[in-house]
N, C-alpha and C. Protein backbone atom coordinates (compact mmCIF):
# COMPACT_ATOMS: atom_id res chain seq x y z
N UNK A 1 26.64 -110.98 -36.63
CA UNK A 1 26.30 -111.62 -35.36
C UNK A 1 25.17 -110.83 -34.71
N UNK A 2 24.23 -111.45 -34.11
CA UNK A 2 22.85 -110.80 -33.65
C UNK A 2 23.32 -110.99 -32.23
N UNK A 3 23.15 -109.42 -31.57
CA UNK A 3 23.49 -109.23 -30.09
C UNK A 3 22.43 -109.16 -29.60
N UNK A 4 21.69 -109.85 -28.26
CA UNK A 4 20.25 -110.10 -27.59
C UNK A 4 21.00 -109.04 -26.25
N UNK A 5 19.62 -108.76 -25.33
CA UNK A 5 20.01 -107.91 -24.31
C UNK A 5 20.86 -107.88 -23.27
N UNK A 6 21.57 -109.20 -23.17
CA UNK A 6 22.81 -109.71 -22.32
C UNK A 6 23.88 -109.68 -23.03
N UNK A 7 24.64 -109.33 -24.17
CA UNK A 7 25.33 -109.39 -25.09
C UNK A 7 25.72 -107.51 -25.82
N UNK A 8 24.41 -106.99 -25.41
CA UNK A 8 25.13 -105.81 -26.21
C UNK A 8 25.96 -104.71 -25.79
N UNK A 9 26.32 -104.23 -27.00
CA UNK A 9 27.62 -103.54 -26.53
C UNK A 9 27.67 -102.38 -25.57
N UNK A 10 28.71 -101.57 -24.89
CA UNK A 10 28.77 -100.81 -23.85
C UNK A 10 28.24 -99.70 -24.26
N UNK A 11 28.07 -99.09 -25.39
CA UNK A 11 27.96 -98.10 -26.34
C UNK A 11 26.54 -98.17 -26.35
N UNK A 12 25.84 -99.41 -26.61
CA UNK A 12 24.56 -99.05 -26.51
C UNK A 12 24.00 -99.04 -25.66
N UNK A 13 24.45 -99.66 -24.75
CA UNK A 13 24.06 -99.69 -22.98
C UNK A 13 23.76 -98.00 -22.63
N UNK A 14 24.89 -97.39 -22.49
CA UNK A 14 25.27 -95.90 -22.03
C UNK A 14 24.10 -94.68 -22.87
N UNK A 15 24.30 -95.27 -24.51
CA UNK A 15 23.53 -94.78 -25.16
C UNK A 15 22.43 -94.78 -24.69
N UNK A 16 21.88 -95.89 -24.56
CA UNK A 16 19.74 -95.77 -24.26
C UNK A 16 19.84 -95.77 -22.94
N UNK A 17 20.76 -95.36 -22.12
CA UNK A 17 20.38 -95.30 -20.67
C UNK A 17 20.63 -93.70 -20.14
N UNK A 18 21.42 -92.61 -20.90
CA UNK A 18 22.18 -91.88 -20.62
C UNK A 18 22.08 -90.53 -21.52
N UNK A 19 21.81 -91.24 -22.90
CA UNK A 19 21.78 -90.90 -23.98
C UNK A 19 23.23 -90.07 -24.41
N UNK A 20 24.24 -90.35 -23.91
CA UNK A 20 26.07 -89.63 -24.15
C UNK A 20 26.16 -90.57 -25.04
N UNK A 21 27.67 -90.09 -25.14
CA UNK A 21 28.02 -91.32 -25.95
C UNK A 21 28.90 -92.33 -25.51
N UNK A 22 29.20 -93.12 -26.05
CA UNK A 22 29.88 -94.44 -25.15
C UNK A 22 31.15 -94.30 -24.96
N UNK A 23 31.47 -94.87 -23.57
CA UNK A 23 32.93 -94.69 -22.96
C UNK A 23 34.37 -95.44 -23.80
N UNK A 24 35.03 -95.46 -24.49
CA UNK A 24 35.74 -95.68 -25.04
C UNK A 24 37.24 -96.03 -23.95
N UNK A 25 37.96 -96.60 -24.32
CA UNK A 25 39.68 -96.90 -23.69
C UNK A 25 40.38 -96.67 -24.93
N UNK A 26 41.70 -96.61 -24.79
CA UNK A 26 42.52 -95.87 -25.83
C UNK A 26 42.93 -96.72 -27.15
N UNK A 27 42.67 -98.59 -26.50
CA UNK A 27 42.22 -99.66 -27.52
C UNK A 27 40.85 -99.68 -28.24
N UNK A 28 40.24 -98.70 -28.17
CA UNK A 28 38.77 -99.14 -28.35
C UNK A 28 37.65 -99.58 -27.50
N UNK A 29 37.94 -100.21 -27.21
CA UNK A 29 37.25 -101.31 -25.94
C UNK A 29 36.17 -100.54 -25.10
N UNK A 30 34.79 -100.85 -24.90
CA UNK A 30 33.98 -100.30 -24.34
C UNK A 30 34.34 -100.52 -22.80
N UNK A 31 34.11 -99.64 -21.69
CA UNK A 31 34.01 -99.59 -20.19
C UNK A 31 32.61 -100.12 -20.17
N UNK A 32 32.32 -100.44 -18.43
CA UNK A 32 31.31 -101.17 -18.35
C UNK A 32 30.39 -100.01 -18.27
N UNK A 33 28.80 -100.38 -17.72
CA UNK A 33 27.95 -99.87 -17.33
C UNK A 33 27.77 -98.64 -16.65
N UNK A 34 26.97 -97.28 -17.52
CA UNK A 34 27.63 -96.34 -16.44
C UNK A 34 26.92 -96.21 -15.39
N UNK A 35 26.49 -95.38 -14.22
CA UNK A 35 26.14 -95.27 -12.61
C UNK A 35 24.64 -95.44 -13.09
N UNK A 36 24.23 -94.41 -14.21
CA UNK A 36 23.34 -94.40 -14.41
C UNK A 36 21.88 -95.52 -14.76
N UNK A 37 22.29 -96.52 -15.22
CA UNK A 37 22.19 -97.72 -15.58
C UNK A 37 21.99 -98.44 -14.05
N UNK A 38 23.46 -98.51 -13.62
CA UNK A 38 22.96 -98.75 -11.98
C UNK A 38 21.92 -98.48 -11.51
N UNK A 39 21.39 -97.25 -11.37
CA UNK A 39 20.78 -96.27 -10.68
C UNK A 39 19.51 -96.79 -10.87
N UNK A 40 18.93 -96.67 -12.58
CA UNK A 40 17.93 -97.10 -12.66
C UNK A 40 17.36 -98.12 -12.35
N UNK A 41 18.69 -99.40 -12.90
CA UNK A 41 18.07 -101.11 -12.55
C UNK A 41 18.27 -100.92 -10.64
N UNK A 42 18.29 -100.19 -9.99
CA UNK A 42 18.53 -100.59 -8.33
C UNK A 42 16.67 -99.91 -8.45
N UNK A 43 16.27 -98.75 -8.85
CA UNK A 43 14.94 -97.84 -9.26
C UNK A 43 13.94 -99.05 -9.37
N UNK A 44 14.05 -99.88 -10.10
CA UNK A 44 13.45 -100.67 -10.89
C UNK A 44 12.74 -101.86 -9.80
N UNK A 45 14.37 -102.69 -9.13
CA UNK A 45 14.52 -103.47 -8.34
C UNK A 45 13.33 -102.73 -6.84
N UNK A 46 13.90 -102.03 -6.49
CA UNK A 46 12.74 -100.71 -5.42
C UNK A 46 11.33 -101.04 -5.49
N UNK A 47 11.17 -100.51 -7.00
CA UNK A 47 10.05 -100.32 -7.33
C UNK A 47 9.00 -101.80 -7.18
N UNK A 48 9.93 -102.79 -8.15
CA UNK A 48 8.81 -103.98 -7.75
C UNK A 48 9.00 -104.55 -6.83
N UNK A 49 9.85 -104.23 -5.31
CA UNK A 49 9.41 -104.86 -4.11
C UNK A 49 8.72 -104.28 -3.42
N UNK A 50 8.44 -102.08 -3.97
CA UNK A 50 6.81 -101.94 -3.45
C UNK A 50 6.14 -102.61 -4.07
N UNK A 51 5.93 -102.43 -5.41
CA UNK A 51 4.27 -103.17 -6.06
C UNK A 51 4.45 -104.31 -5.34
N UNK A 52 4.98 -105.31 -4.80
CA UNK A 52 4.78 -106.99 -4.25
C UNK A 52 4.46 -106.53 -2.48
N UNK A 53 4.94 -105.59 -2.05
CA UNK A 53 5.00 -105.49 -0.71
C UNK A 53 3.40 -105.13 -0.64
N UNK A 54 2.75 -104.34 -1.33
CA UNK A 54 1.50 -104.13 -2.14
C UNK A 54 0.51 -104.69 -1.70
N UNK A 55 0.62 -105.54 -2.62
CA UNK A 55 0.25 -106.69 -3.05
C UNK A 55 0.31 -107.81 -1.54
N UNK A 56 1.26 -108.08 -0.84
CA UNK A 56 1.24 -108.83 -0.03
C UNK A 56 0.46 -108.23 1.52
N UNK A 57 0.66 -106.93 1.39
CA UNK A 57 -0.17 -105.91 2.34
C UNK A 57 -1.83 -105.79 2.17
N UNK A 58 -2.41 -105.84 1.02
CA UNK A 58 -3.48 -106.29 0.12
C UNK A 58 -4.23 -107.64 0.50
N UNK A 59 -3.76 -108.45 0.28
CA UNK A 59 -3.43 -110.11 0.53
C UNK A 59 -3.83 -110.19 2.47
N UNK A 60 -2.99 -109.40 2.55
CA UNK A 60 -3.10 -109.88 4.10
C UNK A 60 -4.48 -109.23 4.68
N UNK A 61 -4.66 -108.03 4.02
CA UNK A 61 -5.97 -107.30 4.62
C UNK A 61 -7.00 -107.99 4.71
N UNK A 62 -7.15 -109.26 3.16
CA UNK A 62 -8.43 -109.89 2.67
C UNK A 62 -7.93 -110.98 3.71
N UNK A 63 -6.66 -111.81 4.23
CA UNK A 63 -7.11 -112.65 5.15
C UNK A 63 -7.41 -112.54 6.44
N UNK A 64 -6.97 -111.09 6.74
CA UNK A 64 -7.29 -110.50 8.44
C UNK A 64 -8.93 -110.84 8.21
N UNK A 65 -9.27 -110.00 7.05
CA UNK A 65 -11.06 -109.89 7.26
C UNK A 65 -11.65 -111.34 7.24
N UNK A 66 -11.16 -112.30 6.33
CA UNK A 66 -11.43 -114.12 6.48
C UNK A 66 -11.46 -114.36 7.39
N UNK A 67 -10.24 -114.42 8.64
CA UNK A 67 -9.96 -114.93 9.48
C UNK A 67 -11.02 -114.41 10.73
N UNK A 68 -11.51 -113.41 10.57
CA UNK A 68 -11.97 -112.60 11.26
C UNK A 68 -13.47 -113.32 11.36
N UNK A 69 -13.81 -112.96 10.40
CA UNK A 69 -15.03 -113.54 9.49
C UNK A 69 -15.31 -115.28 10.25
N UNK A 70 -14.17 -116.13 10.53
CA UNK A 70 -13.90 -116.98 10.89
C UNK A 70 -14.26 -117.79 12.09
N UNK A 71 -13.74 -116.39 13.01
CA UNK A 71 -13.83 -116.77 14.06
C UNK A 71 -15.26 -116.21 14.49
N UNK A 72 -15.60 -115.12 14.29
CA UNK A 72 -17.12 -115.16 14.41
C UNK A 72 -17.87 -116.51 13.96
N UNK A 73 -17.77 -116.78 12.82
CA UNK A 73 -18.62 -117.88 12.52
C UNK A 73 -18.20 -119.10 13.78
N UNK A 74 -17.00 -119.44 14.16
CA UNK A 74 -16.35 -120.52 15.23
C UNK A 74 -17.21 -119.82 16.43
N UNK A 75 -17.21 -118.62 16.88
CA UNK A 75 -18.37 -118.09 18.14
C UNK A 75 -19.17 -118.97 17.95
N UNK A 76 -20.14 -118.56 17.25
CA UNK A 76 -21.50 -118.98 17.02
C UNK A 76 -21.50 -120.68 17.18
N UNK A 77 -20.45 -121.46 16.15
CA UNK A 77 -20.13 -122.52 16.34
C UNK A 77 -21.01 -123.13 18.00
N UNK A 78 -19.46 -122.50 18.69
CA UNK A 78 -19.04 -122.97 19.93
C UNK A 78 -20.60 -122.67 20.75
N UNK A 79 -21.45 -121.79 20.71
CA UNK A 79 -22.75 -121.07 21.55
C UNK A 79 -23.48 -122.45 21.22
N UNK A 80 -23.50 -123.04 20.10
CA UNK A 80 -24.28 -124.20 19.50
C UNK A 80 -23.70 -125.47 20.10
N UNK A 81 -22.10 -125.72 19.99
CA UNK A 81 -21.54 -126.97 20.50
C UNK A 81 -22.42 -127.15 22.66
N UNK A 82 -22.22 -126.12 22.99
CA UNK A 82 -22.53 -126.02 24.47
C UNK A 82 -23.68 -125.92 24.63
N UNK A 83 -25.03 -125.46 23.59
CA UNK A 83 -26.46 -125.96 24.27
C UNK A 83 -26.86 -127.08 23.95
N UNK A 84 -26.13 -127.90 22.75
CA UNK A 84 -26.26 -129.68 22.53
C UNK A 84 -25.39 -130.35 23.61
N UNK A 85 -24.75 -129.75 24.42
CA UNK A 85 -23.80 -130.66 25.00
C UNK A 85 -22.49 -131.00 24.68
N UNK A 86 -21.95 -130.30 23.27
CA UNK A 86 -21.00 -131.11 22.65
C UNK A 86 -19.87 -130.50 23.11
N UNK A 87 -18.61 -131.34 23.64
CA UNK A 87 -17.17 -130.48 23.52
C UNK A 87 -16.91 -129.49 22.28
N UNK A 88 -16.60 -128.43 22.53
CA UNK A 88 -15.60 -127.57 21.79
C UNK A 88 -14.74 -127.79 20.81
N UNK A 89 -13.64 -128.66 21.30
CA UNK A 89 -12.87 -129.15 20.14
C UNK A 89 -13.67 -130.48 19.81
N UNK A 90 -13.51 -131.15 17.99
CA UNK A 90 -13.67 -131.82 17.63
C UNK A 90 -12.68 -132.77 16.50
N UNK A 91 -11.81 -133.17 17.57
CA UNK A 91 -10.86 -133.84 16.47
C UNK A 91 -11.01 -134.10 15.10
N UNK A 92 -11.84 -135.40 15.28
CA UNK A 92 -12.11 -135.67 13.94
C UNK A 92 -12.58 -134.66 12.33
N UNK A 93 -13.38 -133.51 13.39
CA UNK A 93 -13.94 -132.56 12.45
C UNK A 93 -12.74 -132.02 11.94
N UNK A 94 -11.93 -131.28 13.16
CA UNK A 94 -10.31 -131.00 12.59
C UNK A 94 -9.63 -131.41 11.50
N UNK A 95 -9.47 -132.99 11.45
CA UNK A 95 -9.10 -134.18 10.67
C UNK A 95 -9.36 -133.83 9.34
N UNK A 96 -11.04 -133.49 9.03
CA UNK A 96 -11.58 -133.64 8.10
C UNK A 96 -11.30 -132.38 7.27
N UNK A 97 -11.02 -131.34 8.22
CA UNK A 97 -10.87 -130.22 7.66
C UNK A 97 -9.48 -130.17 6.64
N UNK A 98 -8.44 -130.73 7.60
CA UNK A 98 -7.16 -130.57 7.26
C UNK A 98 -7.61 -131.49 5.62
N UNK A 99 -7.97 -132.60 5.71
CA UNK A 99 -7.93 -133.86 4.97
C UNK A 99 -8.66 -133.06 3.37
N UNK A 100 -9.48 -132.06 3.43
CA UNK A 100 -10.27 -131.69 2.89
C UNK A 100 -9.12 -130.63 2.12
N UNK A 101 -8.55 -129.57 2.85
CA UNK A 101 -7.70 -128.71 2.43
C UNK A 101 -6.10 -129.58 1.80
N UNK A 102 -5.89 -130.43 2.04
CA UNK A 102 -4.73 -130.85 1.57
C UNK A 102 -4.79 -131.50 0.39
N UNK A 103 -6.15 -132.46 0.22
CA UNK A 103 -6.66 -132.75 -1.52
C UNK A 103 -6.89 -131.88 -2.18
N UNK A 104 -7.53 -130.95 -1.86
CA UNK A 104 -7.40 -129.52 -2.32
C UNK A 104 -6.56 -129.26 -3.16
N UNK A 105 -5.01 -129.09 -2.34
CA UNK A 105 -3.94 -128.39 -2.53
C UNK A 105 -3.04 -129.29 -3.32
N UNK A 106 -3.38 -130.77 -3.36
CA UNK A 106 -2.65 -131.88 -4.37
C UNK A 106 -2.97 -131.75 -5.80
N UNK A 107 -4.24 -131.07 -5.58
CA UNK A 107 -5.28 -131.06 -6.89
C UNK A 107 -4.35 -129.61 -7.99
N UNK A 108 -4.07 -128.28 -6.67
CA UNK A 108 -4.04 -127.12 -7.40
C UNK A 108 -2.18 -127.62 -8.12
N UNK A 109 -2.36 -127.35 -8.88
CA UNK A 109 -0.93 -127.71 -9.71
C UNK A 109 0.71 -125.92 -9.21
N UNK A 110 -0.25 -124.98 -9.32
CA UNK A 110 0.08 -123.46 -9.30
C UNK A 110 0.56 -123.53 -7.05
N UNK A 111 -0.10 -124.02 -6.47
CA UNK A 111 0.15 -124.28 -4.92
C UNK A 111 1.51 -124.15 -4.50
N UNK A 112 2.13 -123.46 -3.76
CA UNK A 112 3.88 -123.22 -3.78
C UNK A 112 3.66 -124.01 -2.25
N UNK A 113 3.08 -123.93 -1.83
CA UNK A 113 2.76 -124.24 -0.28
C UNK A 113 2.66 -125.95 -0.31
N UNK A 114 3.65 -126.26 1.20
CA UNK A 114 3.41 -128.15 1.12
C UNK A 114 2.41 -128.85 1.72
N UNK A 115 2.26 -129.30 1.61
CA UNK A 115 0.72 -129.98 2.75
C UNK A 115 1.17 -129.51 4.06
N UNK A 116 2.24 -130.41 4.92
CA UNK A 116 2.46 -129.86 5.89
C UNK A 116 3.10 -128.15 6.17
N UNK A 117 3.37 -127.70 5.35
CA UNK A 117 3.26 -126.23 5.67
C UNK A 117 1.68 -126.09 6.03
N UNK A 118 0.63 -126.18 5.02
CA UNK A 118 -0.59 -125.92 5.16
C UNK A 118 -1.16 -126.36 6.42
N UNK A 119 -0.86 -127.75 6.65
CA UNK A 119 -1.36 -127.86 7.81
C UNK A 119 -1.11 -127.44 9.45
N UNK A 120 -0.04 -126.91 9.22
CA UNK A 120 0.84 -126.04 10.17
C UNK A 120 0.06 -125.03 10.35
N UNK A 121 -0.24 -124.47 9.08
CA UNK A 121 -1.36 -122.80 8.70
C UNK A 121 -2.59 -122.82 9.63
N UNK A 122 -3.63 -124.25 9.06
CA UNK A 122 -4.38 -124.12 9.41
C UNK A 122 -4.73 -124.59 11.03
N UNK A 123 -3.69 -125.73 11.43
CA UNK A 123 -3.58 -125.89 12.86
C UNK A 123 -3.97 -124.66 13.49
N UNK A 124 -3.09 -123.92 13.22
CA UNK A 124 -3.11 -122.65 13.82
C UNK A 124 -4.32 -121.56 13.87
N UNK A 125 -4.38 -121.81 12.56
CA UNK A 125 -6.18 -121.49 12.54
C UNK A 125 -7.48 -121.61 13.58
N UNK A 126 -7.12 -123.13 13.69
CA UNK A 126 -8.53 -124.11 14.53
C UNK A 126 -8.15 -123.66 15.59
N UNK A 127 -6.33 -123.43 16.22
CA UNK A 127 -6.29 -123.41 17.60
C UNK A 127 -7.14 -122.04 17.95
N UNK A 128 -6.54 -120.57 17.00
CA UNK A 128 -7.30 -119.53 17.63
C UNK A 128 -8.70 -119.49 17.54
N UNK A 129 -9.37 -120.20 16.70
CA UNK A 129 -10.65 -120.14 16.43
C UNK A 129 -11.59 -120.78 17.59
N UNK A 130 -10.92 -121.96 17.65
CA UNK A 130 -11.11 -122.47 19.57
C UNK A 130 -11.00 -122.08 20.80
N UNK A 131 -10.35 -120.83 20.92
CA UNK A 131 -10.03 -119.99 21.78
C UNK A 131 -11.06 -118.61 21.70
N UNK A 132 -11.46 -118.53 20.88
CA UNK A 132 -12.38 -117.64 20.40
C UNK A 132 -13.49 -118.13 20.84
N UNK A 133 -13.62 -120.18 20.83
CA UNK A 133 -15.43 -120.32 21.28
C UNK A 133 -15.02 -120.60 23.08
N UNK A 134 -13.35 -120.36 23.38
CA UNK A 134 -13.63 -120.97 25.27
C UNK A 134 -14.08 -119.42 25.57
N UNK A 135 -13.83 -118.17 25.06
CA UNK A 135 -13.93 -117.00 25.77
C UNK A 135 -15.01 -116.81 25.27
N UNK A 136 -15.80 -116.93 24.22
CA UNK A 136 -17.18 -117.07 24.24
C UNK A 136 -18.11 -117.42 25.13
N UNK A 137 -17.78 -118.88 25.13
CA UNK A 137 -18.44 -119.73 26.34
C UNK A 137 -18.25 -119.08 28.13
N UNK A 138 -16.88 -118.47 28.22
CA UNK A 138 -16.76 -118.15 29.42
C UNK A 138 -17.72 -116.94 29.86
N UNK A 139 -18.43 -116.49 28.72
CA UNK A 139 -18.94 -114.91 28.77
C UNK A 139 -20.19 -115.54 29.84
């Protein structure tokens, strides 16, 4: 019988984790897993929710600087909407934006995110970015 890594015995568990030898009962019978084994797979578990915490700390730096990046460009926007005359907000442009990012996101197959999550995201986006061209304008 071929034992895969969910299947093998206590003996070899203890063995490649410990390197002793395996815990025995007075039938034979292997005991479970020793601390050590614990120890490591909890080590392990640790370990890759730094590398992801990482990674998501990483992630966030590159969208602080986007977003950032963002709203400067929405400044400038807004300095332009007010010497043509034009309101600030622009619905429709909004519209188009969302409409634009959500085909997008129908298209990407890999996307964990739902349209309306996204559009929740980016709502939120336009609102601060709009707020960025009234305190502009107020300067």
């Amino acid at each position: 019988m071929r034992l895969g890594p969910r299947c093998w015995p206590v003996s070899f568990i203890l063995r490649s984790c410990c390197g002793g030898p395996a815990i025995t009962s007075s039938s034979g019978s292997t005991r479970g897993p020793c601390a050590c084994s614990r120890e490591r797979r909890a080590a392990r578990v640790s370990d890759g929710l730094a590398n992801l915490r990482g990674e998501i700390d990483r992630l966030d730096d590159e969208l602080y600087a986007l977003l950032t990046a963002r709203a400067h460009v929405a400044m400038k926007l807004g300095v332009l909407k007010i010497a043509e005359g034009r309101p600030l907000r622009d619905p429709p442009r909004e519209a188009a934006v969302l409409e634009r990012l959500v085909a997008r996101l129908l298209t990407d197959a890999d996307g964990p995110l739902t349209a309306d999550e996204l559009r929740r995201v980016y709502k939120a986006v336009m609102a601060a970015c709009l707020s960025t061209q009234r305190r502009s304008a107020a300067r």
